[in-house]
N, C-alpha and C. Protein backbone atom coordinates (compact mmCIF):
# COMPACT_ATOMS: atom_id res chain seq x y z
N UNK A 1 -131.21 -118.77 141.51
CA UNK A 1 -130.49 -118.21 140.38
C UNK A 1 -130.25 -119.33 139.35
N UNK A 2 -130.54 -119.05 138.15
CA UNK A 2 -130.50 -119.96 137.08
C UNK A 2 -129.02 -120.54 136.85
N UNK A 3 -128.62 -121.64 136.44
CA UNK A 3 -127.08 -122.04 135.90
C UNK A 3 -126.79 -121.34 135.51
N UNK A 4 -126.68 -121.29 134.61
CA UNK A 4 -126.38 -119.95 133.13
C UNK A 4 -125.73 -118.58 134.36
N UNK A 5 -126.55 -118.20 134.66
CA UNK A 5 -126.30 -117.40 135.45
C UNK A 5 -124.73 -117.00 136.52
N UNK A 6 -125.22 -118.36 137.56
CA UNK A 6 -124.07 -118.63 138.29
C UNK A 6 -122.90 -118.77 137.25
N UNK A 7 -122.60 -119.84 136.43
CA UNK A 7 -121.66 -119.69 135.09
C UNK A 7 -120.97 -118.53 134.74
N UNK A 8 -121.78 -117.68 134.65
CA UNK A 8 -121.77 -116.02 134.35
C UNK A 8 -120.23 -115.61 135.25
N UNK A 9 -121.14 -115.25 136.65
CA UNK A 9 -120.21 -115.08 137.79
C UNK A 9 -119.37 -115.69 137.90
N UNK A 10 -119.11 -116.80 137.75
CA UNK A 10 -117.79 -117.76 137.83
C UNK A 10 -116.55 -117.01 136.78
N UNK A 11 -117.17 -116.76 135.48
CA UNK A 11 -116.76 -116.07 134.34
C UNK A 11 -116.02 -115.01 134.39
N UNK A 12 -116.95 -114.59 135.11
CA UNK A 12 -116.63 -112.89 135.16
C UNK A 12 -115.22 -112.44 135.76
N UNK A 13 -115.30 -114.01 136.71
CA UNK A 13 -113.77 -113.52 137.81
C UNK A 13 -112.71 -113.47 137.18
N UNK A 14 -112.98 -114.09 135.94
CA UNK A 14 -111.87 -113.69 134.65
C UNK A 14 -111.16 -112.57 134.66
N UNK A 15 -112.71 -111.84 134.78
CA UNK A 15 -112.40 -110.38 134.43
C UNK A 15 -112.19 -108.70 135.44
N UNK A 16 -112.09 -110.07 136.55
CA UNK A 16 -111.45 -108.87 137.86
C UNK A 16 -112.92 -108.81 138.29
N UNK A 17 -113.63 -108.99 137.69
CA UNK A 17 -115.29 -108.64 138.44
C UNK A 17 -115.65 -109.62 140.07
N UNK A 18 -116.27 -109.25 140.76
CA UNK A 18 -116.46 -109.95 142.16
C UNK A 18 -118.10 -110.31 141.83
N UNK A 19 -118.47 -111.06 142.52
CA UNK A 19 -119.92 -111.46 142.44
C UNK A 19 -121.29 -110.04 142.69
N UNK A 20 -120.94 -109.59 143.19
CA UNK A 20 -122.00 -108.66 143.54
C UNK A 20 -121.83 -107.65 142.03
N UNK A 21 -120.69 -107.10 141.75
CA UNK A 21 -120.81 -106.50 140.45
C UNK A 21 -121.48 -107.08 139.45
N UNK A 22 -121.50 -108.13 139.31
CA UNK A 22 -121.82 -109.00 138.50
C UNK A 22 -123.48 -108.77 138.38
N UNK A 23 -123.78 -109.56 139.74
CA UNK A 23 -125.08 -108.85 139.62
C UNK A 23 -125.55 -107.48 139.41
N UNK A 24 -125.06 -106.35 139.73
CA UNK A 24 -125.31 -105.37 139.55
C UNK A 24 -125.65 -105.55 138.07
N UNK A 25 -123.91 -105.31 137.60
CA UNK A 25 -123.97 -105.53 135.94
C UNK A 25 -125.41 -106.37 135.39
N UNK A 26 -126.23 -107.41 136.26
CA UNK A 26 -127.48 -108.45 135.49
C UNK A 26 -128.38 -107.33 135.30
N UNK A 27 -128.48 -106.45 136.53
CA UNK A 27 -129.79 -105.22 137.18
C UNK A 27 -129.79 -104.24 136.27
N UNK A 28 -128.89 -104.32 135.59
CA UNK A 28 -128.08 -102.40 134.75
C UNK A 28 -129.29 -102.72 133.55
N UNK A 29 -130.15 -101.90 133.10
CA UNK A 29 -130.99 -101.66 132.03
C UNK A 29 -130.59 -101.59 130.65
N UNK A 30 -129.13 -101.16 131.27
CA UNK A 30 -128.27 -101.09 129.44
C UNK A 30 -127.51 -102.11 129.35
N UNK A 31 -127.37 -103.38 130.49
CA UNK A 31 -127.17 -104.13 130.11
C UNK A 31 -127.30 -105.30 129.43
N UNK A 32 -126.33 -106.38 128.13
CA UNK A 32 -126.79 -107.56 127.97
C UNK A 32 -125.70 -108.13 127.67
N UNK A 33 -126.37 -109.44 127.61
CA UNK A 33 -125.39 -110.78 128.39
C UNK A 33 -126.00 -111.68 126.84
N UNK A 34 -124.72 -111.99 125.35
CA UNK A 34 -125.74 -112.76 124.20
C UNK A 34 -124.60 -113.88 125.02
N UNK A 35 -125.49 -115.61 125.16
CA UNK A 35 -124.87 -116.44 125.74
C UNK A 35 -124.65 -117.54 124.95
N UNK A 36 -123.38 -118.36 124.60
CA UNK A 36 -123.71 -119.08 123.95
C UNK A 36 -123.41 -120.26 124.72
N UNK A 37 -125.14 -121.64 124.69
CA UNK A 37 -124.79 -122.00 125.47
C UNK A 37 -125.16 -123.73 125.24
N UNK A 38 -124.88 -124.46 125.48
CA UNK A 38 -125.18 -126.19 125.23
C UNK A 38 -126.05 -126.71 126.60
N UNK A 39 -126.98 -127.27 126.04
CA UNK A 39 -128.09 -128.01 127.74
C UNK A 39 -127.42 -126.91 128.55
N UNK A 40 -127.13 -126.89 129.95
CA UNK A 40 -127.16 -126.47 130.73
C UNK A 40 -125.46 -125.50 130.61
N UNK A 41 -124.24 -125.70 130.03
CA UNK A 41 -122.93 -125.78 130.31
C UNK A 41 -123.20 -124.01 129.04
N UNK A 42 -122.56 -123.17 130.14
CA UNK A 42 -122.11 -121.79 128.86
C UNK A 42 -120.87 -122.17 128.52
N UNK A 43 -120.87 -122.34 127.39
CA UNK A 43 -119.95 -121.90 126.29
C UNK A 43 -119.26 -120.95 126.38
N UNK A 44 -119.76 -119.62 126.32
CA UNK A 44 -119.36 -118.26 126.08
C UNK A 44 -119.81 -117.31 125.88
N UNK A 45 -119.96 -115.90 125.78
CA UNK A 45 -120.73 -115.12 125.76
C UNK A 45 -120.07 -113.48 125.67
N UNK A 46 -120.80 -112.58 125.45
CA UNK A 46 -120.60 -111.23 125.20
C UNK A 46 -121.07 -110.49 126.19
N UNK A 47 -120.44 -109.67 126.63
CA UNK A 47 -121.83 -109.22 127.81
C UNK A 47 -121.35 -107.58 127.12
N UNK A 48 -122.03 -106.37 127.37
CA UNK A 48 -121.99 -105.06 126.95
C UNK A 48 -123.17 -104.44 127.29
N UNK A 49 -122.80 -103.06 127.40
CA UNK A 49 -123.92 -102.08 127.64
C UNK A 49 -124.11 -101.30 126.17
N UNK A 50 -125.58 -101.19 126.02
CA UNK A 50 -126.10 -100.71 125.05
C UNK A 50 -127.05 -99.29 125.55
N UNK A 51 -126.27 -97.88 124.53
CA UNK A 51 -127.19 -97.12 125.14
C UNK A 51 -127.53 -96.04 123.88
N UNK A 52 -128.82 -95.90 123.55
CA UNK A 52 -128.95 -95.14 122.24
C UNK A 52 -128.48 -96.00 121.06
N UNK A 53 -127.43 -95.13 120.21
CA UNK A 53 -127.06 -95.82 119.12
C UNK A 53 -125.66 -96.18 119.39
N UNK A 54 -124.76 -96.58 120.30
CA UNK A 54 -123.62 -96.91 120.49
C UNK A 54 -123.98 -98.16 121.49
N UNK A 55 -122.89 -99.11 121.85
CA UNK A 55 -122.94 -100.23 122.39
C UNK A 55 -121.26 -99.97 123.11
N UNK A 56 -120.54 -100.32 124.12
CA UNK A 56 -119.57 -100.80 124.72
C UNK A 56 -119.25 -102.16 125.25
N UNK A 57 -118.43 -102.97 124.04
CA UNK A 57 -118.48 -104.45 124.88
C UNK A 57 -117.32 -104.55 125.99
N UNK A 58 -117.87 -104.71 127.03
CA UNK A 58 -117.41 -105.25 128.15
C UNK A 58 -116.51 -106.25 128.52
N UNK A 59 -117.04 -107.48 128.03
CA UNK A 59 -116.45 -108.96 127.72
C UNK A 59 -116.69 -109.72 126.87
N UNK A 60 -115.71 -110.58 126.12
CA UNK A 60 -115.83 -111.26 125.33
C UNK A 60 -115.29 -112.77 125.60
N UNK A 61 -115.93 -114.07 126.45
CA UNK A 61 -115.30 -114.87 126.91
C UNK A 61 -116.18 -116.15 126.34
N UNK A 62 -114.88 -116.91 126.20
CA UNK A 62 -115.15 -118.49 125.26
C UNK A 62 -115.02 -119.45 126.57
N UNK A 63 -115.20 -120.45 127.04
CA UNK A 63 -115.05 -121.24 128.29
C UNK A 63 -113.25 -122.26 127.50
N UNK A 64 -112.38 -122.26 128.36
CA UNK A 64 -111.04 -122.41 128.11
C UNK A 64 -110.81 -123.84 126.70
N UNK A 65 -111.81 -124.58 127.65
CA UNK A 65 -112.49 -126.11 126.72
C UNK A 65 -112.40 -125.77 125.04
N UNK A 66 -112.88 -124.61 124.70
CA UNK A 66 -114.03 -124.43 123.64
C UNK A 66 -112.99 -123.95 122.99
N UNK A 67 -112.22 -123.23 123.34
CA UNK A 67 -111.55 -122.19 122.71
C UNK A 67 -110.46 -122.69 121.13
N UNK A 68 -110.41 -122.17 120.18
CA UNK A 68 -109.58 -121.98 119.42
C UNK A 68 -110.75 -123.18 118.11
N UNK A 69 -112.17 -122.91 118.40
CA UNK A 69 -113.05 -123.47 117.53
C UNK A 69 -113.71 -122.59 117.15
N UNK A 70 -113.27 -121.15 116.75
CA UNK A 70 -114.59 -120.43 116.31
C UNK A 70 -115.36 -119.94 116.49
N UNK A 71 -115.58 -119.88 118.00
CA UNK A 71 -116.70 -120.09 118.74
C UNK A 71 -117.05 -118.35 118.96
N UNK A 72 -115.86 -117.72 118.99
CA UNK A 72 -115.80 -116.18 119.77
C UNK A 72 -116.28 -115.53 118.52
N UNK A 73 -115.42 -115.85 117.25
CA UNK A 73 -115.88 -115.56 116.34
C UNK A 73 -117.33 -114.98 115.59
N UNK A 74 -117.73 -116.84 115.57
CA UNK A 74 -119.03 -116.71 115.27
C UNK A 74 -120.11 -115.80 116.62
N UNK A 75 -120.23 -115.89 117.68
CA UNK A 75 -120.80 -115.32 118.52
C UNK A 75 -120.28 -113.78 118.36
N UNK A 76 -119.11 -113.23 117.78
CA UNK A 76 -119.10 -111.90 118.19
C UNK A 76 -119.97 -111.42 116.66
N UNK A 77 -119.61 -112.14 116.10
CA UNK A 77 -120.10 -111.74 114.30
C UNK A 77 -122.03 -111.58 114.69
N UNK A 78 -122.39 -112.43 115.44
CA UNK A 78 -123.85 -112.36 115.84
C UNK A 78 -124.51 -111.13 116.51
N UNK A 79 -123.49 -111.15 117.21
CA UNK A 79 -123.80 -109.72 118.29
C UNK A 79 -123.67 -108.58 117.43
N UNK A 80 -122.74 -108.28 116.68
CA UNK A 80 -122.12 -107.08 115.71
C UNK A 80 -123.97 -107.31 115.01
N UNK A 81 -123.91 -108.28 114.24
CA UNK A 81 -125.62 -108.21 113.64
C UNK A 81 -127.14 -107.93 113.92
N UNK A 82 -127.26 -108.48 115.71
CA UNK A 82 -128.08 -107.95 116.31
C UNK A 82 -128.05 -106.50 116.43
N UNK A 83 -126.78 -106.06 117.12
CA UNK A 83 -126.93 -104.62 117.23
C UNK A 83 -126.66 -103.87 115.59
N UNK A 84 -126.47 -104.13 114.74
CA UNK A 84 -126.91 -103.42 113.33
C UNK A 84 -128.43 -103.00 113.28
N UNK A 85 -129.36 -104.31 113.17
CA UNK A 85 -130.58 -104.54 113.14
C UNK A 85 -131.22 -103.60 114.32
N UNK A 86 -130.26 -103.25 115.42
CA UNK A 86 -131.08 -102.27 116.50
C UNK A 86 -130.35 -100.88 115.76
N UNK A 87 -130.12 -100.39 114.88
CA UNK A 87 -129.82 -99.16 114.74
C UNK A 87 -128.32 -98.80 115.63
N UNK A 88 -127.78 -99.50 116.16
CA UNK A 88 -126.24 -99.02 116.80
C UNK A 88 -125.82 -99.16 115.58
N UNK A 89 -124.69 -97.77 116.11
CA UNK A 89 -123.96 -97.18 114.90
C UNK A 89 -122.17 -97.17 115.46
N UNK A 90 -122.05 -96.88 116.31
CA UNK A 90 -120.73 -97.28 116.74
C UNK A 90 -120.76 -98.42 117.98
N UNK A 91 -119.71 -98.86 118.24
CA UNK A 91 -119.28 -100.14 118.69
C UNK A 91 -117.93 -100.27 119.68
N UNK A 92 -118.03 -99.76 120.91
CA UNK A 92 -116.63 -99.49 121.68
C UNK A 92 -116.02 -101.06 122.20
N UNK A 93 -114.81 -100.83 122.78
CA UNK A 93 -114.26 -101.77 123.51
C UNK A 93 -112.93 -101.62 123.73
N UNK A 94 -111.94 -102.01 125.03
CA UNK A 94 -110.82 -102.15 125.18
C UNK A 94 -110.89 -103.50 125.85
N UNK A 95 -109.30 -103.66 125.27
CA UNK A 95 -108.24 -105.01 125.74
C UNK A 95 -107.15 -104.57 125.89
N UNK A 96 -106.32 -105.28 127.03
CA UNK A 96 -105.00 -105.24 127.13
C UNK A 96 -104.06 -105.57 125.99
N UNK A 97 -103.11 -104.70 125.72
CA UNK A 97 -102.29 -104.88 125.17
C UNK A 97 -101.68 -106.42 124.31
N UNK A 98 -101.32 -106.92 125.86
CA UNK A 98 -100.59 -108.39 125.47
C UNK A 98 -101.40 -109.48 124.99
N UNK A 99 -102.79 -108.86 125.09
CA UNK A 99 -103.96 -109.85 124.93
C UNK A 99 -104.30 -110.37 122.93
N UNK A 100 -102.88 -110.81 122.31
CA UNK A 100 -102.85 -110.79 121.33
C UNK A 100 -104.14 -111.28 120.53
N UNK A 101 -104.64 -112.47 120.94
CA UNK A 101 -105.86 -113.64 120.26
C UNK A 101 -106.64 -112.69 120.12
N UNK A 102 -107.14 -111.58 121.42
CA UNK A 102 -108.78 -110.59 121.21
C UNK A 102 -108.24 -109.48 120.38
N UNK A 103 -106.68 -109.37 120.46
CA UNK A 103 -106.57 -108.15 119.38
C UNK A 103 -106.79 -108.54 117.94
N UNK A 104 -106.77 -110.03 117.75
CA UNK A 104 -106.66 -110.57 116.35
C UNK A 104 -108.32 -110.76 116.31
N UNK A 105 -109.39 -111.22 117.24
CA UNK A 105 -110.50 -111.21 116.63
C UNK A 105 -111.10 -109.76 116.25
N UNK A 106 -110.79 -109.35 117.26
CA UNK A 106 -111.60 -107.75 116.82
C UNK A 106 -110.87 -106.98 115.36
N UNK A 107 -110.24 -107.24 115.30
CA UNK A 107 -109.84 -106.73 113.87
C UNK A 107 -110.19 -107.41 112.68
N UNK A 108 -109.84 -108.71 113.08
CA UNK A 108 -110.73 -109.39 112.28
C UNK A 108 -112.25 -109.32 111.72
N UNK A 109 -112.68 -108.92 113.02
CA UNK A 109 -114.22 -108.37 112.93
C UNK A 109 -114.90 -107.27 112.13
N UNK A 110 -113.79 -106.30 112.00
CA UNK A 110 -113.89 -104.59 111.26
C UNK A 110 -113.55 -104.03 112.71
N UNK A 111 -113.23 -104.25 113.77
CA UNK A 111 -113.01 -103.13 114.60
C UNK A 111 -111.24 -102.80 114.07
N UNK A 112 -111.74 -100.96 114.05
CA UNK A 112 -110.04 -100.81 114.49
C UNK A 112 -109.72 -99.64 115.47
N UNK A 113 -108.29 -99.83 115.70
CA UNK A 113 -107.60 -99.02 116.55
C UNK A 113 -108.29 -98.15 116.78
N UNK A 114 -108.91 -97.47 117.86
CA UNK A 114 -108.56 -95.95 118.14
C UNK A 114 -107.72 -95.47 118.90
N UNK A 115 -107.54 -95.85 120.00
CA UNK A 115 -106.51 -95.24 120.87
C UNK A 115 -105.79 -96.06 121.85
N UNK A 116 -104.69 -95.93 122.05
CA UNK A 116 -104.05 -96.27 123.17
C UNK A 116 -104.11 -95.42 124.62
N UNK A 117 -104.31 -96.35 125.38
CA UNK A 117 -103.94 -95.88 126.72
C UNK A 117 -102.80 -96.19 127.75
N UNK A 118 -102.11 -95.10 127.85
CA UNK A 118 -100.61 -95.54 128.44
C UNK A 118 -100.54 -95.90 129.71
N UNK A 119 -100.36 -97.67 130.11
CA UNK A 119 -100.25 -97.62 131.81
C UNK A 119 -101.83 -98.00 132.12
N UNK A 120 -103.17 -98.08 131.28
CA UNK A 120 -104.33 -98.20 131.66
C UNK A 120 -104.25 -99.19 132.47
N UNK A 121 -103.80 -100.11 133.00
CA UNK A 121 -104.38 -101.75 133.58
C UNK A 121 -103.38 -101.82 134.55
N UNK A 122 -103.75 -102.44 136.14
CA UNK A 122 -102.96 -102.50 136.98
C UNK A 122 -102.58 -104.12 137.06
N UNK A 123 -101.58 -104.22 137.84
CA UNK A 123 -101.39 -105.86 138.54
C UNK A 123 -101.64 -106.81 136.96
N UNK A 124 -100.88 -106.91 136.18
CA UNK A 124 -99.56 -106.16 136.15
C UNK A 124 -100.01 -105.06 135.22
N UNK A 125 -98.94 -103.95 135.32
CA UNK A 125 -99.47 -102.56 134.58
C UNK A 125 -99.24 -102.72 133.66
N UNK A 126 -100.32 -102.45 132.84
CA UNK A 126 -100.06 -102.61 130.76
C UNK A 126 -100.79 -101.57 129.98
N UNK A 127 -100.70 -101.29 129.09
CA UNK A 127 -101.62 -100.23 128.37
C UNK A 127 -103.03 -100.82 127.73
N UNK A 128 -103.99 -100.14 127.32
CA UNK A 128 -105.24 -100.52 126.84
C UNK A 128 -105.31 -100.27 125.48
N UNK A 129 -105.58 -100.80 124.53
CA UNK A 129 -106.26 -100.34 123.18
C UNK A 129 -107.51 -100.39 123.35
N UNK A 130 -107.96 -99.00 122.94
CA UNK A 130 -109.10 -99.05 122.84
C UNK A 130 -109.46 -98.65 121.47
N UNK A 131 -110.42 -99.88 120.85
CA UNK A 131 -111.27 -100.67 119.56
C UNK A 131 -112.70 -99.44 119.28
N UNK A 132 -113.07 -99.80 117.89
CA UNK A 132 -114.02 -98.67 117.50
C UNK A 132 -114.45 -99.64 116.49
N UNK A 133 -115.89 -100.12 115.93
CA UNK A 133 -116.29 -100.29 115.11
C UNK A 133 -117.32 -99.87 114.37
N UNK A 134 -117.59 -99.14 113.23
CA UNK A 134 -118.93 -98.48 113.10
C UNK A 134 -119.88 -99.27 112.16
N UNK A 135 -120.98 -99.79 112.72
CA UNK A 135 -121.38 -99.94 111.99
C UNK A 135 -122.24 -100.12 110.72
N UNK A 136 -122.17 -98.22 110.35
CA UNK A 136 -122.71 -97.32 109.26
C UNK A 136 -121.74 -97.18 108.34
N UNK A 137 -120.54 -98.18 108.52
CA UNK A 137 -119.13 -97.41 107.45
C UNK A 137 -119.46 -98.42 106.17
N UNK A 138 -120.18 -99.49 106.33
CA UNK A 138 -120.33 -100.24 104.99
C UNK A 138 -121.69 -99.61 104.61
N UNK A 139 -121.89 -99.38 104.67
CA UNK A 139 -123.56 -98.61 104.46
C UNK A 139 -122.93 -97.09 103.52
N UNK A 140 -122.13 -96.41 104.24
CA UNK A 140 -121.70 -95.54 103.73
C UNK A 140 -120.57 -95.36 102.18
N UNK A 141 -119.83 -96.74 102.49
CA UNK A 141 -119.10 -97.25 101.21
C UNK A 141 -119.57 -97.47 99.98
N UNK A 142 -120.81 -98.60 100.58
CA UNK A 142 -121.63 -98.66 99.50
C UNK A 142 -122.59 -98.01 98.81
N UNK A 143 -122.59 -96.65 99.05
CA UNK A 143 -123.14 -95.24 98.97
C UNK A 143 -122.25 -94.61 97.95
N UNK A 144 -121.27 -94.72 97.81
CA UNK A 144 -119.97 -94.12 97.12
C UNK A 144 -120.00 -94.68 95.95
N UNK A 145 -120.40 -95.96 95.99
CA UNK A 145 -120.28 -96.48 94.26
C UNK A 145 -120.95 -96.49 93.42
């Protein structure tokens, strides 16, 4: 198994994921993993399933080192562009509540609110926002003028 890879899994435990999901998640056809990464050491990365014209990001993780340089930023702004260029038109995702920093990039990004979920997240129990970004709404704006 490639570095990068293992990296991945190490990552993931971030995110409540166990190693074998992980792999699964590598096997999934709608899955992808954009990595950002230096010689051998990941940085950070996006991972999400892409299916038709919608995408669901999954994770959005900077390595602890890296963090508060931009880094999520510029990599999420990349991903939002790739999947334009593939014809995705909406753009899902949830975060916890208290998870202020990812609520500030994704908005930052053009995602907004759609919904709350009351109680979504266990250990400890918190609610979910769940994020919407489309991205046909500047296409459509600029249609208007």
């Amino acid at each position: 198994m490639s570095p990068i890879k293992e990296q991945i899994i190490e990552a993931n435990r971030h995110f409540g994921w166990n190693e074998a999901q992980t792999l699964m998640d590598f096997n999934n056809e709608h899955s992808e993993y954009y990595c950002l990464v230096n010689q051998d050491k990941l940085l950070g990365y996006v991972a999400l399933h892409h299916i038709l014209d919608e995408a669901s990001i999954n994770m959005v993780y900077i390595d602890k080192t890296f963090r508060q340089q931009g880094l999520a930023t510029e990599l999420l702004v990349f991903v939002l562009n790739q999947l334009s260029q593939r014809q995705v038109k909406n753009i899902f995702l949830e975060v916890r509540a208290s998870n202020h920093s990812a609520i500030h990039l994704y908005q930052k990004t053009g995602f907004d609110l759609l919904i709350k979920r009351k109680n979504y997240y266990q250990n400890p129990m918190e609610d979910a926002y769940i994020f919407q970004k489309n991205l046909t709404k500047g296409d459509q704006d600029e249609s208007k003028e």
